[in-house]
N, C-alpha and C. Protein backbone atom coordinates (compact mmCIF):
# COMPACT_ATOMS: atom_id res chain seq x y z
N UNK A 1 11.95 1.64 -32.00
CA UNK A 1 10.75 2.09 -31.31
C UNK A 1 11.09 2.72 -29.96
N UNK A 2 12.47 1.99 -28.90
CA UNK A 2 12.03 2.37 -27.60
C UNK A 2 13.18 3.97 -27.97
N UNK A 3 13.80 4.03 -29.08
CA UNK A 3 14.62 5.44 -29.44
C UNK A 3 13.50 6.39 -29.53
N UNK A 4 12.53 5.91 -30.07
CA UNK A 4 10.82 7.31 -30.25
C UNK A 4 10.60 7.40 -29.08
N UNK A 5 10.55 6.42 -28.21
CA UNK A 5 10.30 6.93 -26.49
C UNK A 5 11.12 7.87 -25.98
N UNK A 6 11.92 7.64 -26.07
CA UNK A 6 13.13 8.44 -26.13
C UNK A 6 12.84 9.73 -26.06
N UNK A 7 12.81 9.61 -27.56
CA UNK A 7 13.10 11.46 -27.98
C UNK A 7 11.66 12.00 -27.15
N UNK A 8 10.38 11.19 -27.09
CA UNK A 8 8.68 11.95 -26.47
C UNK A 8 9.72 12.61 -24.83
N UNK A 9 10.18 11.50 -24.28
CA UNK A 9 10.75 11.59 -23.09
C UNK A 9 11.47 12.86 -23.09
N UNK A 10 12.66 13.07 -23.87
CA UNK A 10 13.66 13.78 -24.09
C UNK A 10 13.01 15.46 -24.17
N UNK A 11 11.96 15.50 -24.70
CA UNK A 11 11.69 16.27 -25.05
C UNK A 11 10.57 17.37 -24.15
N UNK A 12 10.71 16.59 -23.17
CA UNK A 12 9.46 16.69 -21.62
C UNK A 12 10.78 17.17 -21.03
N UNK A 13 12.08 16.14 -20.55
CA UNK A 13 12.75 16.96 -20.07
C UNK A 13 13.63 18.16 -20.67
N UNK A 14 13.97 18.41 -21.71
CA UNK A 14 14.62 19.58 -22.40
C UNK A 14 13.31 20.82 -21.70
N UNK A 15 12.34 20.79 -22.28
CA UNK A 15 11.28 22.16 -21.78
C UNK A 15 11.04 22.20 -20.46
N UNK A 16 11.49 21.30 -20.02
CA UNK A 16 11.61 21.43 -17.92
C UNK A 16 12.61 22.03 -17.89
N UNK A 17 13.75 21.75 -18.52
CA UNK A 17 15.11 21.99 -18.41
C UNK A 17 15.31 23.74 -18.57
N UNK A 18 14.55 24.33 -19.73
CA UNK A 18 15.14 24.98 -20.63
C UNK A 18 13.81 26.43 -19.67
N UNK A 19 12.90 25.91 -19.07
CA UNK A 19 11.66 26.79 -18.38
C UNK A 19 12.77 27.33 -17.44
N UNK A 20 13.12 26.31 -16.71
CA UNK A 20 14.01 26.53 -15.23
C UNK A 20 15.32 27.00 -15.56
N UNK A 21 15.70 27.24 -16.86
CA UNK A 21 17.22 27.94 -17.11
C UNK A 21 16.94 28.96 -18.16
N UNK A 22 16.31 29.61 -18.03
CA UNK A 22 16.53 31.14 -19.16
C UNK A 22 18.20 31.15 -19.19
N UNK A 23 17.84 31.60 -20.75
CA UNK A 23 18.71 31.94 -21.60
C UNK A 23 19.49 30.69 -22.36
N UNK A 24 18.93 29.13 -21.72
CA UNK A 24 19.85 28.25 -22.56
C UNK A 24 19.44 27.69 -23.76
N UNK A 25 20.41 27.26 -24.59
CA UNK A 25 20.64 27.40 -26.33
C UNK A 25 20.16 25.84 -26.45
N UNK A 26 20.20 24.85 -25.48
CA UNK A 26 19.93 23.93 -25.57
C UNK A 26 21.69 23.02 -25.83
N UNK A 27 22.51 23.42 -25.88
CA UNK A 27 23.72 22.71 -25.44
C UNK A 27 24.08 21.95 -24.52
N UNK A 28 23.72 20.49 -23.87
CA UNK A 28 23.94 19.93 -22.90
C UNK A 28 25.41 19.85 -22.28
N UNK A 29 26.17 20.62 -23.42
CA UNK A 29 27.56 20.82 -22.26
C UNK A 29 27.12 21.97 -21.37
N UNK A 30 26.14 22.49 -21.65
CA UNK A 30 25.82 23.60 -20.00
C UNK A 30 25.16 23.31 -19.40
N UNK A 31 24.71 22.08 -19.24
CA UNK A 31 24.26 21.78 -18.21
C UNK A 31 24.70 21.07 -17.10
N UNK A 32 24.41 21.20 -15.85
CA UNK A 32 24.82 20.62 -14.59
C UNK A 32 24.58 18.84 -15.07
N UNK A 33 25.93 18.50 -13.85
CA UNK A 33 26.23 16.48 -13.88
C UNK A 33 24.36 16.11 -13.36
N UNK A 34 24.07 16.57 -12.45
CA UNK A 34 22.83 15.95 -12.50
C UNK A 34 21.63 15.68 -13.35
N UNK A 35 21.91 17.18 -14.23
CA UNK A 35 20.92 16.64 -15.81
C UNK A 35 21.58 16.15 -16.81
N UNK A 36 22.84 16.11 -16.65
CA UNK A 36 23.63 14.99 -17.73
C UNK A 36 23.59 13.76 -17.22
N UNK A 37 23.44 13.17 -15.78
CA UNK A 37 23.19 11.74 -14.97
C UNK A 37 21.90 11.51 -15.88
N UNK A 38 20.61 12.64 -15.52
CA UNK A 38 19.57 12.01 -16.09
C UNK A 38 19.40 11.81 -17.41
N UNK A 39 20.04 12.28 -18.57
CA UNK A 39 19.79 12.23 -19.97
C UNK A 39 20.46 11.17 -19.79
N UNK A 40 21.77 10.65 -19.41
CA UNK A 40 22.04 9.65 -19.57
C UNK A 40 21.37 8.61 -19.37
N UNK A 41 20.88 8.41 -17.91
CA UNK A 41 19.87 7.02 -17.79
C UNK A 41 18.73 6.78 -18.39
N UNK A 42 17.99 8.11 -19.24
CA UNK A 42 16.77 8.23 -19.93
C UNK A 42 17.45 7.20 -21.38
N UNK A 43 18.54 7.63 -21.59
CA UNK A 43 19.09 7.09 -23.45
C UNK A 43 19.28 5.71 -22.85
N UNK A 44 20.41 5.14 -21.66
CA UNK A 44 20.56 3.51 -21.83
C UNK A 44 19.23 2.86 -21.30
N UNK A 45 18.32 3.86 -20.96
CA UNK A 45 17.09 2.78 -20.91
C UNK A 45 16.33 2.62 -21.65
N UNK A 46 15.94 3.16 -22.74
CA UNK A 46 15.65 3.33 -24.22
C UNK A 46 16.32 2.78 -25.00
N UNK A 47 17.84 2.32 -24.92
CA UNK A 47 19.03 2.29 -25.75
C UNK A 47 19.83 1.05 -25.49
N UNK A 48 19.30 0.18 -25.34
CA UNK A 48 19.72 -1.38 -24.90
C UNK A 48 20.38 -1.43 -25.71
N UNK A 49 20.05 -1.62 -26.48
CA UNK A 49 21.83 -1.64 -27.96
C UNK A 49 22.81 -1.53 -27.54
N UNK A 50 23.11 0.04 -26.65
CA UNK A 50 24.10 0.65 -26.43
C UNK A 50 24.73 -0.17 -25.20
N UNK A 51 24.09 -1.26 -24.10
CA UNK A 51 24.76 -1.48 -23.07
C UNK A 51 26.08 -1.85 -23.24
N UNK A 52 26.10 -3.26 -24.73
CA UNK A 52 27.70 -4.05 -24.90
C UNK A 52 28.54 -2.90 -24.82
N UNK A 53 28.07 -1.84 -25.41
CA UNK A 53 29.59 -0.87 -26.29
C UNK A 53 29.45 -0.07 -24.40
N UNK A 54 28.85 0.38 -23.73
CA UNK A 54 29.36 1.12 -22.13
C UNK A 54 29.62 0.59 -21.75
N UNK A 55 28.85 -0.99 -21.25
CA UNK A 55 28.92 -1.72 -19.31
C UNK A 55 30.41 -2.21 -19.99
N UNK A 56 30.89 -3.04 -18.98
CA UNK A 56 31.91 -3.71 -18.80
C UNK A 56 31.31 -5.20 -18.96
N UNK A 57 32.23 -6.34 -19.99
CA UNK A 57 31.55 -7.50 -19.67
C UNK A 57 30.84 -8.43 -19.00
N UNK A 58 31.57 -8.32 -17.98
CA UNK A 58 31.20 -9.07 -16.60
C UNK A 58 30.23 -8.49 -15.62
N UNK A 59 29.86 -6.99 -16.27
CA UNK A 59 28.41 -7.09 -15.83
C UNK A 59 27.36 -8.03 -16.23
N UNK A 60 26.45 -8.56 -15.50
CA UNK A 60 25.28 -9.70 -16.02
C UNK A 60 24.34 -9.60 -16.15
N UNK A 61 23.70 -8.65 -15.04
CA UNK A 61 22.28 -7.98 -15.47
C UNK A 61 22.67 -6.88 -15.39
N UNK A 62 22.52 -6.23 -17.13
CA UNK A 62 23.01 -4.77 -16.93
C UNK A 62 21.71 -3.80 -16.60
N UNK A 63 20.68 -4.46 -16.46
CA UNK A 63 19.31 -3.56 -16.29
C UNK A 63 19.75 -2.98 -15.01
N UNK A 64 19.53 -3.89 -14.09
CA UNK A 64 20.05 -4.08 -12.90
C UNK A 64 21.47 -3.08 -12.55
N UNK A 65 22.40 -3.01 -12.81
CA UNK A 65 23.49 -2.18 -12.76
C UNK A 65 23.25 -0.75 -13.09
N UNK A 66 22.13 -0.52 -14.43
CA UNK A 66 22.10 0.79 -14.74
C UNK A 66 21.31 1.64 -14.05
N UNK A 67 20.27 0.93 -13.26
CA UNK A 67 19.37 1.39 -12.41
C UNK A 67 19.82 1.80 -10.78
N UNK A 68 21.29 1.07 -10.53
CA UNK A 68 21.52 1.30 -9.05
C UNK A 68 22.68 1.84 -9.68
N UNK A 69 23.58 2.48 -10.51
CA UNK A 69 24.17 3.31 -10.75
C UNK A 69 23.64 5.01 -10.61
N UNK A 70 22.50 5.09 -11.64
CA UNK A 70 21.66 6.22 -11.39
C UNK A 70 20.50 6.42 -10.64
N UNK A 71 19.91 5.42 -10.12
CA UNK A 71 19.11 5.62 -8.83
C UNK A 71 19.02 5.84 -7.51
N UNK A 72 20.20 4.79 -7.25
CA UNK A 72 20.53 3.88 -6.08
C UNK A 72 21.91 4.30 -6.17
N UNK A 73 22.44 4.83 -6.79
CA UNK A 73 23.58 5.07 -6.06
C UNK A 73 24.33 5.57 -5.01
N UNK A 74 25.46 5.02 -4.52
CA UNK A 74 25.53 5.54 -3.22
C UNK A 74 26.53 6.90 -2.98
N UNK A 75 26.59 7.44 -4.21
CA UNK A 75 27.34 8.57 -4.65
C UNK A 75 29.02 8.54 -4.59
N UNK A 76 29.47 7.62 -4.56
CA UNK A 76 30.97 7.00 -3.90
C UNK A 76 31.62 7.35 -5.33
N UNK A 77 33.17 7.74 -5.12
CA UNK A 77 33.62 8.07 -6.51
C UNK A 77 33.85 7.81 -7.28
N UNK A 78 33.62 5.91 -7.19
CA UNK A 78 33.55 4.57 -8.01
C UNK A 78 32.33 5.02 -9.09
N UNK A 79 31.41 5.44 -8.32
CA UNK A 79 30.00 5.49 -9.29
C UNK A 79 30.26 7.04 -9.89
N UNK A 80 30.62 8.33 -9.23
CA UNK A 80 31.07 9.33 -9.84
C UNK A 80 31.79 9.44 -11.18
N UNK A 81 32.59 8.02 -11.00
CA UNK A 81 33.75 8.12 -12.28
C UNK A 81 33.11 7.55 -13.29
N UNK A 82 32.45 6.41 -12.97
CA UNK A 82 31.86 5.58 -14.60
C UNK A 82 30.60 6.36 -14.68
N UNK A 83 29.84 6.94 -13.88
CA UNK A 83 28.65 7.73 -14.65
C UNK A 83 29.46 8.93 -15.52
N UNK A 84 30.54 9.59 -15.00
CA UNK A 84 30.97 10.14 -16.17
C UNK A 84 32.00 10.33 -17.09
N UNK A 85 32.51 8.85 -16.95
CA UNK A 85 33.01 8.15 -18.36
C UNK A 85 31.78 8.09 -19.38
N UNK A 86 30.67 7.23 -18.67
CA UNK A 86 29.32 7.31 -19.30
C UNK A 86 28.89 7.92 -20.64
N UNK A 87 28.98 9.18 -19.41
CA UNK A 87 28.36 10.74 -20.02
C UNK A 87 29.17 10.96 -20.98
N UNK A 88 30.89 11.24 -20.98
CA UNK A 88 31.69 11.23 -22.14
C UNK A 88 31.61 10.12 -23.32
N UNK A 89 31.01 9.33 -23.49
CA UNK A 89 31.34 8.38 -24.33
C UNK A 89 29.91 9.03 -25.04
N UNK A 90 28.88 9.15 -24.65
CA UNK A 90 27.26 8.86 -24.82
C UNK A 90 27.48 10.83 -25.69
N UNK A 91 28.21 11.75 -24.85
CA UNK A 91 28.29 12.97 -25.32
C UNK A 91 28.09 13.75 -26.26
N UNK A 92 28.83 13.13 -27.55
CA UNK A 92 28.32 13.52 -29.51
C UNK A 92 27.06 13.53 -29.41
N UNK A 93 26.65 12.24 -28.82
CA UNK A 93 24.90 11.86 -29.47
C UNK A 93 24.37 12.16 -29.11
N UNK A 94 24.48 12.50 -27.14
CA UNK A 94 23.48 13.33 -26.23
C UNK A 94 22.90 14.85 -26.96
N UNK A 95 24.93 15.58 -27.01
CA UNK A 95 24.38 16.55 -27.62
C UNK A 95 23.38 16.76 -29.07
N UNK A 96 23.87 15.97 -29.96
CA UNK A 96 22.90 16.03 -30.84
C UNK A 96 21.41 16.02 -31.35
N UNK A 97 21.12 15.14 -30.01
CA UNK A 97 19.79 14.58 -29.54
C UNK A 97 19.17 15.43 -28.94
N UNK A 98 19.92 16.13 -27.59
CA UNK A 98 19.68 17.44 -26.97
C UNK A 98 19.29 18.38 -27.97
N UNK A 99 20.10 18.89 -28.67
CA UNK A 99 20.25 20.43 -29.44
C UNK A 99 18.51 19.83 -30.40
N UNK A 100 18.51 18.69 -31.12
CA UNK A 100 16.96 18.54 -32.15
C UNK A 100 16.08 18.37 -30.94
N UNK A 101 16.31 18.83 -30.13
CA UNK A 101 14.85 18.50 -29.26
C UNK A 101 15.04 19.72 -28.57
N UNK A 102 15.48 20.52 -28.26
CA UNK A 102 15.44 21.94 -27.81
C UNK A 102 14.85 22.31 -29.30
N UNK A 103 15.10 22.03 -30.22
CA UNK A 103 14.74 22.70 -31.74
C UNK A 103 13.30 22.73 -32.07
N UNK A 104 13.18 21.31 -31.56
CA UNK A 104 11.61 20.89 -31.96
C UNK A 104 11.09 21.40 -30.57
N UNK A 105 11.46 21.49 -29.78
CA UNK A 105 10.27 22.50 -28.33
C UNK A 105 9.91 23.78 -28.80
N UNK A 106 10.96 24.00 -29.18
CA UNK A 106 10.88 25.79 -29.44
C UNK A 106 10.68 26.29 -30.82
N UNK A 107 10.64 25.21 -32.12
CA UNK A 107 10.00 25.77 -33.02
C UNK A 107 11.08 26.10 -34.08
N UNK A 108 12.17 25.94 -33.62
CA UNK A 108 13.90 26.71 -34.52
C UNK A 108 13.80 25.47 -35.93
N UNK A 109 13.66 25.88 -36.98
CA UNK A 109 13.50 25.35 -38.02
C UNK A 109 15.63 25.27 -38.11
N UNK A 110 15.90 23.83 -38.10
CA UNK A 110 16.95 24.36 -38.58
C UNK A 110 18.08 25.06 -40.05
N UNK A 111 18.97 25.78 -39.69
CA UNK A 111 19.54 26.30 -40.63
C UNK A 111 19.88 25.55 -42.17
N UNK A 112 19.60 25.77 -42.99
CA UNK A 112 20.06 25.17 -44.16
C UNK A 112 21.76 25.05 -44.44
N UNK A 113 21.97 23.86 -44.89
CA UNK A 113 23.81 23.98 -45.16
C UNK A 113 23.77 25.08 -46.51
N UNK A 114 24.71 25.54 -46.27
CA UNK A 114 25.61 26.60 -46.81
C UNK A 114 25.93 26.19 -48.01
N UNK A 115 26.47 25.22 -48.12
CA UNK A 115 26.45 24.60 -49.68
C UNK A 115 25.34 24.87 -50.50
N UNK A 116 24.40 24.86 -50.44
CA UNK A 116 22.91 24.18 -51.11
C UNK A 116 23.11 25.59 -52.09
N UNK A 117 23.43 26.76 -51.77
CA UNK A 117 23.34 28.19 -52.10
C UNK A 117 22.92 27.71 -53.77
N UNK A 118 23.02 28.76 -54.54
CA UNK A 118 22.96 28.63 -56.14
C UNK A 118 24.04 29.24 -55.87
N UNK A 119 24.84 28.52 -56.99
CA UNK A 119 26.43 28.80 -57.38
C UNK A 119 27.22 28.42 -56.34
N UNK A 120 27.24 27.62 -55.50
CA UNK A 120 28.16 27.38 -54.85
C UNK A 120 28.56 25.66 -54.88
């Protein structure tokens, strides 16, 4: 359920995103660390599942940690580095998530696989 929040969310910021950047394909590798900070904190707050496999154990309240990482942070290169370890780990899925929600803003039915052809 909080993954459907998600994508409603996701999908408010992609057409903010995509108004204020003519010409983009919806690829979140082009986008600037600050809208990759925010897709990120939009998915682990939706995405509690995901905290065991990012935080580090001995975090304890990871609510708490994920919120003064990307809120509150004090921009120091401690927090620079694990927000984008973060971002690299979270990356496959961002993009994937990214690219069907630029799809569904804009209407792009996607392409059929190539296989499906007759005779192939």
């Amino acid at each position: 359920m909080r993954i459907l929040q998600f994508e409603d969310r996701l999908d408010d910021m992609v057409a903010s995103y995509a108004n204020v950047n003519n010409g983009w394909d919806g690829d979140v590798i082009d986008c600037n660390d600050y809208v990759k900070d925010r897709l990120c904190f939009q998915f682990l707050l939706h995405a509690e599942s995901w905290w065991d496999d990012i935080l580090p154990s001995i975090i304890i309240n990871q609510a708490e940690f994920i919120a003064k990482l990307y809120d509150n942070s004090d921009a120091s290169m401690l927090s620079n580095i694990i927000r984008g370890d973060i971002y690299l780990y979270l990356e496959d899925r961002l993009r994937e998530m990214v690219q069907d929600s630029f799809n569904r803003v804009n209407n792009i039915k996607p392409e059929p696989f190539a296989g499906y052809e007759r005779g192939q």
